[in-house]
PDB file of N, CA and C in Angstrom:
ATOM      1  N   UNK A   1     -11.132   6.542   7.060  1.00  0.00           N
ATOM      2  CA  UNK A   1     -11.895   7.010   5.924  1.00  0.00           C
ATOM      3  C   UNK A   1     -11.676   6.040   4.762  1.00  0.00           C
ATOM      4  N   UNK A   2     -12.762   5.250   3.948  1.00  0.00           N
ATOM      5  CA  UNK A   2     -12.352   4.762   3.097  1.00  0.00           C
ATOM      6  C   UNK A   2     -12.262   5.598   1.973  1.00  0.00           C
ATOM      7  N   UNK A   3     -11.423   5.029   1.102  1.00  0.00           N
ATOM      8  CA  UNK A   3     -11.791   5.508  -0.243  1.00  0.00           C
ATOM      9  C   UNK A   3     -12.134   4.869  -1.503  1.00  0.00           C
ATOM     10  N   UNK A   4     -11.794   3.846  -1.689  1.00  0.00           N
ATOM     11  CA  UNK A   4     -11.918   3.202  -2.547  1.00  0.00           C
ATOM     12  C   UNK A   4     -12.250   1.509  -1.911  1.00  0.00           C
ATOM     13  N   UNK A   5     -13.651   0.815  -3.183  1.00  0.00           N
ATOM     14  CA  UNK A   5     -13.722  -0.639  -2.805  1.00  0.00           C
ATOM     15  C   UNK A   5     -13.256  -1.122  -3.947  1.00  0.00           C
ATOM     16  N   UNK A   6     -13.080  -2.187  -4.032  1.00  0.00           N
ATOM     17  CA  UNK A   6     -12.447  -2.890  -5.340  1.00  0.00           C
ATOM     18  C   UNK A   6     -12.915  -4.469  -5.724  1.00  0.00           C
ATOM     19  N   UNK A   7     -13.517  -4.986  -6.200  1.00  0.00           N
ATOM     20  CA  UNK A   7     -14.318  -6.244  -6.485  1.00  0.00           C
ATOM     21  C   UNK A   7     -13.232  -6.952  -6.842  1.00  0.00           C
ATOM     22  N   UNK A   8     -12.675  -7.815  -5.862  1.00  0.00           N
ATOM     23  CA  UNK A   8     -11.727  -8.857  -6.425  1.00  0.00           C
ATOM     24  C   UNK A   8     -12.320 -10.299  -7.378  1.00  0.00           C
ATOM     25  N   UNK A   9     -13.459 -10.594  -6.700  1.00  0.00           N
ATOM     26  CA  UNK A   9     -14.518 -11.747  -6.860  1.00  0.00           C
ATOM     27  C   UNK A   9     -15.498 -12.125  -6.491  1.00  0.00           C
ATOM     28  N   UNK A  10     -16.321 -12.722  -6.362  1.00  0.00           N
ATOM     29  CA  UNK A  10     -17.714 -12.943  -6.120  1.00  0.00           C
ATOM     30  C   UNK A  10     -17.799 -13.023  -4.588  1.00  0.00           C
ATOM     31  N   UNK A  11     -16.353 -13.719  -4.034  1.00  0.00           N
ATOM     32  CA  UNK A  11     -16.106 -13.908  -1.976  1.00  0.00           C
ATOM     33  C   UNK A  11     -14.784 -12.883  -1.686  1.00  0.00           C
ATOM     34  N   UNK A  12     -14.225 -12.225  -2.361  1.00  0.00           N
ATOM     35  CA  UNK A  12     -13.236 -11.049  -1.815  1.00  0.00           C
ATOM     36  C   UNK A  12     -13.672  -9.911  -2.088  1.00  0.00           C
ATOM     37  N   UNK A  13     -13.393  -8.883  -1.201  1.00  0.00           N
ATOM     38  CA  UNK A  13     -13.632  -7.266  -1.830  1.00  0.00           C
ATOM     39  C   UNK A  13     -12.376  -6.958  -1.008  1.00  0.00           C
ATOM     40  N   UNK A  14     -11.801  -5.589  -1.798  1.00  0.00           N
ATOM     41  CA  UNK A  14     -10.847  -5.074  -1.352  1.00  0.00           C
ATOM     42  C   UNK A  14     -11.402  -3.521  -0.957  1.00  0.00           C
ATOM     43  N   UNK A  15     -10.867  -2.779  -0.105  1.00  0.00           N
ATOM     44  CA  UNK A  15     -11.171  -1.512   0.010  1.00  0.00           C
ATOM     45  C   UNK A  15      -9.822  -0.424   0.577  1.00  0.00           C
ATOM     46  N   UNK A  16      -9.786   0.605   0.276  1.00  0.00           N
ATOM     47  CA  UNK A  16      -8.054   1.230   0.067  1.00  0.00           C
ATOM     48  C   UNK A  16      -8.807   2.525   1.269  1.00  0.00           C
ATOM     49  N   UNK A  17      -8.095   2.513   2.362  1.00  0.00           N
ATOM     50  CA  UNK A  17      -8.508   3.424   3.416  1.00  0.00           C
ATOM     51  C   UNK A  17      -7.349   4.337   3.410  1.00  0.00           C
ATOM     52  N   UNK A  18      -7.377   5.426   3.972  1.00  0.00           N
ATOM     53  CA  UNK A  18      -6.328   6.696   4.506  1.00  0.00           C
ATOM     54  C   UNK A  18      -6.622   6.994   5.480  1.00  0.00           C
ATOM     55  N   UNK A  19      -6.073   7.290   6.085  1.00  0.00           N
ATOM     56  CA  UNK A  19      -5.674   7.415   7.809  1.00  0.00           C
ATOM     57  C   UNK A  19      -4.469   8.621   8.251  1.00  0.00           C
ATOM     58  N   UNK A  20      -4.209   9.184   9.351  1.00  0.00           N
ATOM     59  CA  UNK A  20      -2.886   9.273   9.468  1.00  0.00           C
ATOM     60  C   UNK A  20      -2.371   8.472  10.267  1.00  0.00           C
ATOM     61  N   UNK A  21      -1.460   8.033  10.723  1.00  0.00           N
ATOM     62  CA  UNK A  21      -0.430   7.596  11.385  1.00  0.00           C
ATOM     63  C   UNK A  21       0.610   8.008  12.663  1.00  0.00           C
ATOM     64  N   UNK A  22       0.196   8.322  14.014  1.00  0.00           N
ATOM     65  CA  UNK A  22       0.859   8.785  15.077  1.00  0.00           C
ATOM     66  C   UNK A  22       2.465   8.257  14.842  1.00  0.00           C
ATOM     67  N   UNK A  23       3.461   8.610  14.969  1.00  0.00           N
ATOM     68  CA  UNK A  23       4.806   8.299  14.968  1.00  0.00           C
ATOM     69  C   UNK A  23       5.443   9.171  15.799  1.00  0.00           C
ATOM     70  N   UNK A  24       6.707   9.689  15.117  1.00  0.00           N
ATOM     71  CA  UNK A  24       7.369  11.019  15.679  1.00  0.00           C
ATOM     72  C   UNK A  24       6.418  11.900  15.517  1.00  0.00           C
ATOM     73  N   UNK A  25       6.183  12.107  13.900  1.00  0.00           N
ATOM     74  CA  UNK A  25       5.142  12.757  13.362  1.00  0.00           C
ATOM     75  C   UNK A  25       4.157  12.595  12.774  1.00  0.00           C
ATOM     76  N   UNK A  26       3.172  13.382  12.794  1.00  0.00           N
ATOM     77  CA  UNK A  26       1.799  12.896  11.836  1.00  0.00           C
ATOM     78  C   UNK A  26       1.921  12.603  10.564  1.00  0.00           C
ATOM     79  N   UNK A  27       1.840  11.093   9.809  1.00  0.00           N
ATOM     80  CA  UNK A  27       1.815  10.980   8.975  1.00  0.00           C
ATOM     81  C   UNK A  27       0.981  10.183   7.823  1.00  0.00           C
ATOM     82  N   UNK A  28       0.541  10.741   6.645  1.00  0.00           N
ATOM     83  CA  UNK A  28      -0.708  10.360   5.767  1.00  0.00           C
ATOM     84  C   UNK A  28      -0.353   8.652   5.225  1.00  0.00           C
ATOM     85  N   UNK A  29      -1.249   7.656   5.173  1.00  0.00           N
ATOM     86  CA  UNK A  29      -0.758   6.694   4.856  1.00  0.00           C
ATOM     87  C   UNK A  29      -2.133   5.640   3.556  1.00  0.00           C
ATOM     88  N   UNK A  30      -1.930   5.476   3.522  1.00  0.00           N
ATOM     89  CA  UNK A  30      -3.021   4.802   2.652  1.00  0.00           C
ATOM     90  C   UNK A  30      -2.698   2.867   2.382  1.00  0.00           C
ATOM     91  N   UNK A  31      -3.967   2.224   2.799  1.00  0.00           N
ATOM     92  CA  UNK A  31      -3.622   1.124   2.655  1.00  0.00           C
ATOM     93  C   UNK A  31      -4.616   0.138   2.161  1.00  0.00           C
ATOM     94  N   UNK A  32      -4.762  -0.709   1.779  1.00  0.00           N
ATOM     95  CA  UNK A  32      -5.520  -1.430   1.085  1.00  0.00           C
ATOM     96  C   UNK A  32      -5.682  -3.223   1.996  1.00  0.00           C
ATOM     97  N   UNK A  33      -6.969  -3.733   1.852  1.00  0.00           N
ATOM     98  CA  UNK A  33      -7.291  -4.073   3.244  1.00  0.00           C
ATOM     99  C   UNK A  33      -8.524  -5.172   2.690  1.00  0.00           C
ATOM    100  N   UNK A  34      -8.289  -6.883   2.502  1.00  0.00           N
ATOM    101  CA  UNK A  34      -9.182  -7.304   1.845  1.00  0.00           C
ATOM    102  C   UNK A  34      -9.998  -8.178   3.095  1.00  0.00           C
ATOM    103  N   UNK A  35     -11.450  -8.566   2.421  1.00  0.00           N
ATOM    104  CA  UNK A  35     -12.073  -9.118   3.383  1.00  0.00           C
ATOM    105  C   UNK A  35     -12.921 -10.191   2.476  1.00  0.00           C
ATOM    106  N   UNK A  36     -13.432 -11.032   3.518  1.00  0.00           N
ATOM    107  CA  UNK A  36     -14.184 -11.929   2.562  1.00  0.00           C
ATOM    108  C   UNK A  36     -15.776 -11.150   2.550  1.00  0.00           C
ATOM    109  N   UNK A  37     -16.675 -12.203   2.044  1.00  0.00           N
ATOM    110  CA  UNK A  37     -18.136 -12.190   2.295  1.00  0.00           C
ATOM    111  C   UNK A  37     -18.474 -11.896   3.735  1.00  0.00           C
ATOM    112  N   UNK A  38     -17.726 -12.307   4.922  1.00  0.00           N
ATOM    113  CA  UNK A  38     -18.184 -12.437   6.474  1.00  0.00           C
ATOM    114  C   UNK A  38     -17.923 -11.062   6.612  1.00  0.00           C
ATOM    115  N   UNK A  39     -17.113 -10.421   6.006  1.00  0.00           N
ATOM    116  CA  UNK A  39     -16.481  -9.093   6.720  1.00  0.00           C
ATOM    117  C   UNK A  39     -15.303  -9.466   7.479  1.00  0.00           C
ATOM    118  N   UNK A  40     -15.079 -10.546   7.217  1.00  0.00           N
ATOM    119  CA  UNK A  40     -13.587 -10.719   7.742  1.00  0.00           C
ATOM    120  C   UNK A  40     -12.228 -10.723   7.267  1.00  0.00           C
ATOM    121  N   UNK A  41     -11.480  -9.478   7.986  1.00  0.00           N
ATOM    122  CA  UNK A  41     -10.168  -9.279   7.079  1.00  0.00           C
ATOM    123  C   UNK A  41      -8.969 -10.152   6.945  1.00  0.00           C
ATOM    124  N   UNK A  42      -8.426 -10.345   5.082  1.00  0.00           N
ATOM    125  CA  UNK A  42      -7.980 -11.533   5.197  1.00  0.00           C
ATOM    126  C   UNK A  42      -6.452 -11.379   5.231  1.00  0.00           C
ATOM    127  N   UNK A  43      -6.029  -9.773   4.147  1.00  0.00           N
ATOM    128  CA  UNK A  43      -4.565  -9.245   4.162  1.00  0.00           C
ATOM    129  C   UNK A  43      -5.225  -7.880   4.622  1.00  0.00           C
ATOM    130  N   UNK A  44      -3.904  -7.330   4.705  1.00  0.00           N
ATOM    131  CA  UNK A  44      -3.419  -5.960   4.873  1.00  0.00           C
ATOM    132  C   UNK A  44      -2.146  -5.381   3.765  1.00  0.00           C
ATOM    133  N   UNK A  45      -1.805  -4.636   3.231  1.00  0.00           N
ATOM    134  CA  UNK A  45      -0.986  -3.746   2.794  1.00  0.00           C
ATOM    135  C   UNK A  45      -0.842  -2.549   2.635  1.00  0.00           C
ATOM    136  N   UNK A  46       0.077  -1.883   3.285  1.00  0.00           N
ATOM    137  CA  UNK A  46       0.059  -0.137   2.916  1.00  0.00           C
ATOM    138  C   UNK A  46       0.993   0.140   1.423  1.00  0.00           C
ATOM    139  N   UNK A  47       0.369   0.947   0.798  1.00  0.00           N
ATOM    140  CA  UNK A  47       0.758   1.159  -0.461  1.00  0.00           C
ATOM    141  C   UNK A  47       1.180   2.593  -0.475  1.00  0.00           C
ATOM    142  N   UNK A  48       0.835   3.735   0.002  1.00  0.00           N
ATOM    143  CA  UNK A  48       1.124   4.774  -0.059  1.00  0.00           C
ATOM    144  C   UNK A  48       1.481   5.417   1.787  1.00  0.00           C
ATOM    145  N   UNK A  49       2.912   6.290   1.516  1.00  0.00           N
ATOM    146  CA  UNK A  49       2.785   6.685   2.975  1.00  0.00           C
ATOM    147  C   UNK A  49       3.828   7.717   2.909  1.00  0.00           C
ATOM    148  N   UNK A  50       4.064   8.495   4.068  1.00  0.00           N
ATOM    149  CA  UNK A  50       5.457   9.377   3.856  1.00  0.00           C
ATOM    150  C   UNK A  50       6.017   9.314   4.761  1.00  0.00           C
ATOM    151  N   UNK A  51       7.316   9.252   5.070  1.00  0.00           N
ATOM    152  CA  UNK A  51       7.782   8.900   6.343  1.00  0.00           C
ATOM    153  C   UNK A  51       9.338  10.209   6.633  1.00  0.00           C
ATOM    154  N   UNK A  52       9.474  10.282   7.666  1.00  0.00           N
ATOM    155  CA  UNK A  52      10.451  11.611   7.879  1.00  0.00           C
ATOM    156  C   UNK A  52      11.310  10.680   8.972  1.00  0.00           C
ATOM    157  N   UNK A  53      12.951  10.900   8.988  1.00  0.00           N
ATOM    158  CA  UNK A  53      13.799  10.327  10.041  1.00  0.00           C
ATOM    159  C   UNK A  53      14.940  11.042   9.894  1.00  0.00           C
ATOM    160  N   UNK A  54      16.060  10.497  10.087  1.00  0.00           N
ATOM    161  CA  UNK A  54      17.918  10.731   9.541  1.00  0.00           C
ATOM    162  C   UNK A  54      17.267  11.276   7.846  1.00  0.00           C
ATOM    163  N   UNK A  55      16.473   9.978   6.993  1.00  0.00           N
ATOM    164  CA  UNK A  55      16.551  10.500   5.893  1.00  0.00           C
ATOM    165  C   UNK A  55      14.726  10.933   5.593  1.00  0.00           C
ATOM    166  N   UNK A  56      14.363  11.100   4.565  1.00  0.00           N
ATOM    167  CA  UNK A  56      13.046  11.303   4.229  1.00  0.00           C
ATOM    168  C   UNK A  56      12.327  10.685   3.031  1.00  0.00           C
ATOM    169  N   UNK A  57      11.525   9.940   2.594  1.00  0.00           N
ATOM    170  CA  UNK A  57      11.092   9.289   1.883  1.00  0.00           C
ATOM    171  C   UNK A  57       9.364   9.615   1.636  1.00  0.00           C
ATOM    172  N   UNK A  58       8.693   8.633   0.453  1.00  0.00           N
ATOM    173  CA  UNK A  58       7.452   8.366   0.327  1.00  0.00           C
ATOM    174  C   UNK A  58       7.555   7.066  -0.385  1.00  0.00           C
ATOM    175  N   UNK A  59       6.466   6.702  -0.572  1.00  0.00           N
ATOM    176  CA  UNK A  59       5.910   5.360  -1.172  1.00  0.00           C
ATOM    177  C   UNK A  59       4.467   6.286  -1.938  1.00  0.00           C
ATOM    178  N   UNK A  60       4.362   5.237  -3.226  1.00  0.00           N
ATOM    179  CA  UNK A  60       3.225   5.464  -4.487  1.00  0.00           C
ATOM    180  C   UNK A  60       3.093   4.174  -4.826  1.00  0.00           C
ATOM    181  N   UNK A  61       1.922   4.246  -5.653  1.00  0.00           N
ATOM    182  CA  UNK A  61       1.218   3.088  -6.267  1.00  0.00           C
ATOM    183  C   UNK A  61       0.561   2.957  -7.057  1.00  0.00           C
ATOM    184  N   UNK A  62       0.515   1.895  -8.142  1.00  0.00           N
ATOM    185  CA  UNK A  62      -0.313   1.452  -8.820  1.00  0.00           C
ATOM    186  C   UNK A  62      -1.424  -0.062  -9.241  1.00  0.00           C
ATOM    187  N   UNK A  63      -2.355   0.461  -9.171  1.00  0.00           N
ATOM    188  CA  UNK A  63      -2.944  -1.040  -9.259  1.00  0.00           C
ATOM    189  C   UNK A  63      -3.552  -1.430 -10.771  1.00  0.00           C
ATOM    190  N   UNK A  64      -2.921  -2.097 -11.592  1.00  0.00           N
ATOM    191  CA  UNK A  64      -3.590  -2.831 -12.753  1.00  0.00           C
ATOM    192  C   UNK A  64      -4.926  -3.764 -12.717  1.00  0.00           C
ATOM    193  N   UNK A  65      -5.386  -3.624 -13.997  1.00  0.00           N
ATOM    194  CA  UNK A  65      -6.171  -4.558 -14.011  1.00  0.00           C
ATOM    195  C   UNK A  65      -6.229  -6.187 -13.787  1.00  0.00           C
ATOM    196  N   UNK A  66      -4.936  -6.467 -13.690  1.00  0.00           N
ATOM    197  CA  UNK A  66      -4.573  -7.885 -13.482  1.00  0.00           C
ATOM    198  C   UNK A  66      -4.755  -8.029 -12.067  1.00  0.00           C
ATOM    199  N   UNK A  67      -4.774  -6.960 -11.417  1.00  0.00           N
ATOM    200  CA  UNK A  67      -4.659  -7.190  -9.708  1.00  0.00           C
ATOM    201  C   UNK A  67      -2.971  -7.201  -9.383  1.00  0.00           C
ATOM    202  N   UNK A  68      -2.529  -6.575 -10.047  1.00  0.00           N
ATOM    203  CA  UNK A  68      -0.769  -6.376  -9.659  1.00  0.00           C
ATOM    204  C   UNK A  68      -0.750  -4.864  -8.861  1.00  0.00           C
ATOM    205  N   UNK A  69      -0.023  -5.033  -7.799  1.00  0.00           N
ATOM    206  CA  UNK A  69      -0.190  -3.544  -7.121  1.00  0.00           C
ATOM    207  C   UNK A  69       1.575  -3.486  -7.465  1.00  0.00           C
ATOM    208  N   UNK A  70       2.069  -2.461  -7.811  1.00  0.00           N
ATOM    209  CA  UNK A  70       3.373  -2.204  -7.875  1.00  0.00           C
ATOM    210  C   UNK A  70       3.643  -0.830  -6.694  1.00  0.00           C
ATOM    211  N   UNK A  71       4.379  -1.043  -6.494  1.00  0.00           N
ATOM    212  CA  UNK A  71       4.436  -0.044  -4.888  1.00  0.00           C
ATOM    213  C   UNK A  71       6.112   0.680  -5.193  1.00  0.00           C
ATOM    214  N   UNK A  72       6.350   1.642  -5.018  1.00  0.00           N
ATOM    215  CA  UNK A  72       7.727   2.654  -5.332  1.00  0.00           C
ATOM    216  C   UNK A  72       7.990   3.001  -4.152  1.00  0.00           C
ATOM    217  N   UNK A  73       9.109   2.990  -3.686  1.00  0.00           N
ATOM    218  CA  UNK A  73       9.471   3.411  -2.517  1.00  0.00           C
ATOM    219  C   UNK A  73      10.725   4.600  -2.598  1.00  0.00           C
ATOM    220  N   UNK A  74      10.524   5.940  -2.322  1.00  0.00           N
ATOM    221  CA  UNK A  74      11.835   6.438  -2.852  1.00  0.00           C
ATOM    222  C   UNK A  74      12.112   7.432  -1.801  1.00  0.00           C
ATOM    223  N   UNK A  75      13.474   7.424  -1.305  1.00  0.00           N
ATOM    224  CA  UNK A  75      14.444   7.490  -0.485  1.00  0.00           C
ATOM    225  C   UNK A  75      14.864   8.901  -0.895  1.00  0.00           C
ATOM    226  N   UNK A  76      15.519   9.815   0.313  1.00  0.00           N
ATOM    227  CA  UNK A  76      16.575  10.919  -0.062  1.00  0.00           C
ATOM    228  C   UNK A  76      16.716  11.588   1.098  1.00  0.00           C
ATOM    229  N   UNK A  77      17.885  11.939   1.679  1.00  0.00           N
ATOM    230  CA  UNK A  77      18.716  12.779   2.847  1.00  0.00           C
ATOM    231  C   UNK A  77      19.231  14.023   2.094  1.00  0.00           C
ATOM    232  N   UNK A  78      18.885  15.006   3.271  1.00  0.00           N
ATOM    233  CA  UNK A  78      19.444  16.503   3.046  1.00  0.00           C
ATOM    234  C   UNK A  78      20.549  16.432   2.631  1.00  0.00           C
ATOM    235  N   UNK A  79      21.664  15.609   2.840  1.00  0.00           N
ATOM    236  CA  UNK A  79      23.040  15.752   2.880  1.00  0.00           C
ATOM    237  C   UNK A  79      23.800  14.834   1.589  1.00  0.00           C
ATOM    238  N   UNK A  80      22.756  13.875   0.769  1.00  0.00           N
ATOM    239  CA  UNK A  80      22.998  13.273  -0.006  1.00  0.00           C
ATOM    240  C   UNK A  80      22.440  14.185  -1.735  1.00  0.00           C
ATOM    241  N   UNK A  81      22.328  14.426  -2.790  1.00  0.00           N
ATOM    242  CA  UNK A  81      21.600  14.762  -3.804  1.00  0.00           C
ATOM    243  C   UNK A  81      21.165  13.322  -4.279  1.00  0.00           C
ATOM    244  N   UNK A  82      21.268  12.430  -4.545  1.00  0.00           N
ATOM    245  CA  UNK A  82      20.565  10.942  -4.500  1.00  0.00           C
ATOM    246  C   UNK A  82      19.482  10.940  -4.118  1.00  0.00           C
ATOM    247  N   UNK A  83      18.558  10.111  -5.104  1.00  0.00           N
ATOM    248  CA  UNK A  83      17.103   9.814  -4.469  1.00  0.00           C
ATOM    249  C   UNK A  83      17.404   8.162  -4.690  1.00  0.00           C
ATOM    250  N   UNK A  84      17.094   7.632  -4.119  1.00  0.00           N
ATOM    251  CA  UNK A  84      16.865   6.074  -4.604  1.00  0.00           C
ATOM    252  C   UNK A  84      15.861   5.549  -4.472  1.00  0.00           C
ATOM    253  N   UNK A  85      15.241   4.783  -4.803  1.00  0.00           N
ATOM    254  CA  UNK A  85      13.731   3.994  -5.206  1.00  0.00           C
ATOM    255  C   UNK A  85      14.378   2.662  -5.710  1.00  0.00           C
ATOM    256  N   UNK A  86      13.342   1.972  -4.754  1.00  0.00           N
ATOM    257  CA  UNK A  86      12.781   0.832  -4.873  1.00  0.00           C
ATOM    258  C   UNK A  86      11.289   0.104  -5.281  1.00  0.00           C
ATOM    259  N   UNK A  87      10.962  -0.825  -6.079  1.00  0.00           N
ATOM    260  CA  UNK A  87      10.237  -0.934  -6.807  1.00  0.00           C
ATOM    261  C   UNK A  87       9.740  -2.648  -6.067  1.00  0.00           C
ATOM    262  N   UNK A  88       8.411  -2.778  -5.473  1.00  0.00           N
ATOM    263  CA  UNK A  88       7.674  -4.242  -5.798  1.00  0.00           C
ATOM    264  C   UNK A  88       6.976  -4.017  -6.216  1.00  0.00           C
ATOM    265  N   UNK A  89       6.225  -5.533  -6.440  1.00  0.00           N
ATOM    266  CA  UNK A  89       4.927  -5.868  -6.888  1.00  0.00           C
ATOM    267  C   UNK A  89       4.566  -6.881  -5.842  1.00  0.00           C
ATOM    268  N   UNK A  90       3.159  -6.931  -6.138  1.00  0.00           N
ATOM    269  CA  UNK A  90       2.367  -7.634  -5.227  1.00  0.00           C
ATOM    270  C   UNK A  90       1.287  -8.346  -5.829  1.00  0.00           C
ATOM    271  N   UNK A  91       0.544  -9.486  -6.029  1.00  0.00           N
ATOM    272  CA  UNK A  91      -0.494  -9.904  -7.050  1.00  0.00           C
ATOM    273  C   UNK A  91      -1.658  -9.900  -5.469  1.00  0.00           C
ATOM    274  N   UNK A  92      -2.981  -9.576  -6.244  1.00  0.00           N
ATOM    275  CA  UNK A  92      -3.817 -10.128  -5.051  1.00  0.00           C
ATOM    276  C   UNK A  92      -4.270 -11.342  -5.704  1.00  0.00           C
ATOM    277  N   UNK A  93      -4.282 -12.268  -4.606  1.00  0.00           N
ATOM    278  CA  UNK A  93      -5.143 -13.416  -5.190  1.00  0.00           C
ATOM    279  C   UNK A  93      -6.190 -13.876  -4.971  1.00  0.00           C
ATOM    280  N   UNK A  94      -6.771 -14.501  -5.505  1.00  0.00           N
ATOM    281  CA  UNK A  94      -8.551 -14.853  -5.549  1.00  0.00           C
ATOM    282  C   UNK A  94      -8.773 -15.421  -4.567  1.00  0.00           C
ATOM    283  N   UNK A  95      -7.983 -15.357  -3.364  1.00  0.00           N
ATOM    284  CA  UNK A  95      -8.736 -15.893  -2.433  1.00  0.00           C
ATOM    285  C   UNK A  95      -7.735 -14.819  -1.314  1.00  0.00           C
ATOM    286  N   UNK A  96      -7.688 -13.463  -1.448  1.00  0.00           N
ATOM    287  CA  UNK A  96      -7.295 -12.343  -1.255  1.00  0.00           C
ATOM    288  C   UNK A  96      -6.495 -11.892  -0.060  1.00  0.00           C
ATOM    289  N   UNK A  97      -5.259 -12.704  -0.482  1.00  0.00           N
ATOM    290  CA  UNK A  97      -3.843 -12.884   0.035  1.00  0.00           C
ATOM    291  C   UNK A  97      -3.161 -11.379  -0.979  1.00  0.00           C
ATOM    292  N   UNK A  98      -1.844 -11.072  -0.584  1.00  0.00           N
ATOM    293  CA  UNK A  98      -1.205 -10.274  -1.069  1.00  0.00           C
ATOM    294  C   UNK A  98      -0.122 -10.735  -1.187  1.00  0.00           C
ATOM    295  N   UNK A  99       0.637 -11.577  -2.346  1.00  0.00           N
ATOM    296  CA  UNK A  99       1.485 -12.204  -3.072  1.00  0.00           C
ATOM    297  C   UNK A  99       2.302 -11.453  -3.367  1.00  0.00           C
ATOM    298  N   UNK A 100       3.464 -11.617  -2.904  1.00  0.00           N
ATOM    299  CA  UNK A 100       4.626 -10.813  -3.516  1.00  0.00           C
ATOM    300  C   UNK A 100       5.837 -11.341  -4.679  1.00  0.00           C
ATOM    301  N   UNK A 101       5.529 -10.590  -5.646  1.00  0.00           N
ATOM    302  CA  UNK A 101       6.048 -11.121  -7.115  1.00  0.00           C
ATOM    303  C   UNK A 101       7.557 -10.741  -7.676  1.00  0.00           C
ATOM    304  N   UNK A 102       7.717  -9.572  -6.941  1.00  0.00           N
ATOM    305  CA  UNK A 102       8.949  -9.351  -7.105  1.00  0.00           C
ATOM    306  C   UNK A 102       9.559  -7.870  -6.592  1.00  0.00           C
TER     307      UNK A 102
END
């Protein structure tokens, strides 16, 4: 299912799909997915997802106007009170690669 397209430039478009994900368990994932003019895909990235194991987590996102996707990743076990999160970024670039900035 898509949901969103995104005009990178006059030869990239981006478009942000959701899906679920067969694993252990069914899980919701959302990812963002660029192509040129041909229709040919050039990156991939999942930006949003939830994942269940030993511990349990999700991932969120944001995309700026600069084309910076910042992606949160945050962590937590039944047995711990700790959440921890982790934080990138990603630039898309004009010729619609997914650059990782930090």
């Amino acid at each position: 299912m898509r949901l969103k397209k995104i005009i990178i430039n006059n030869k990239i478009t981006a478009f942000l799909y959701a899906y679920l994900f067969d694993s252990e368990m069914t899980q919701p994932r959302i990812e963002i997915q660029t192509f040129d003019n041909n229709k040919k895909n050039i990156d991939n990235l999942i930006i949003a997802s939830t994942f269940s194991n030993e511990c349990s987590g999700y991932r969120d996102f944001c995309i700026n106007q600069n084309k910076i996707i910042t992606i949160n990743n945050y962590y937590y076990c039944s047995d711990i009170d700790t959440e921890y999160k982790n934080q990138y970024k990603f630039k898309i670039t004009d010729n619609g690669r997914f650059i990782f900035t930090e």
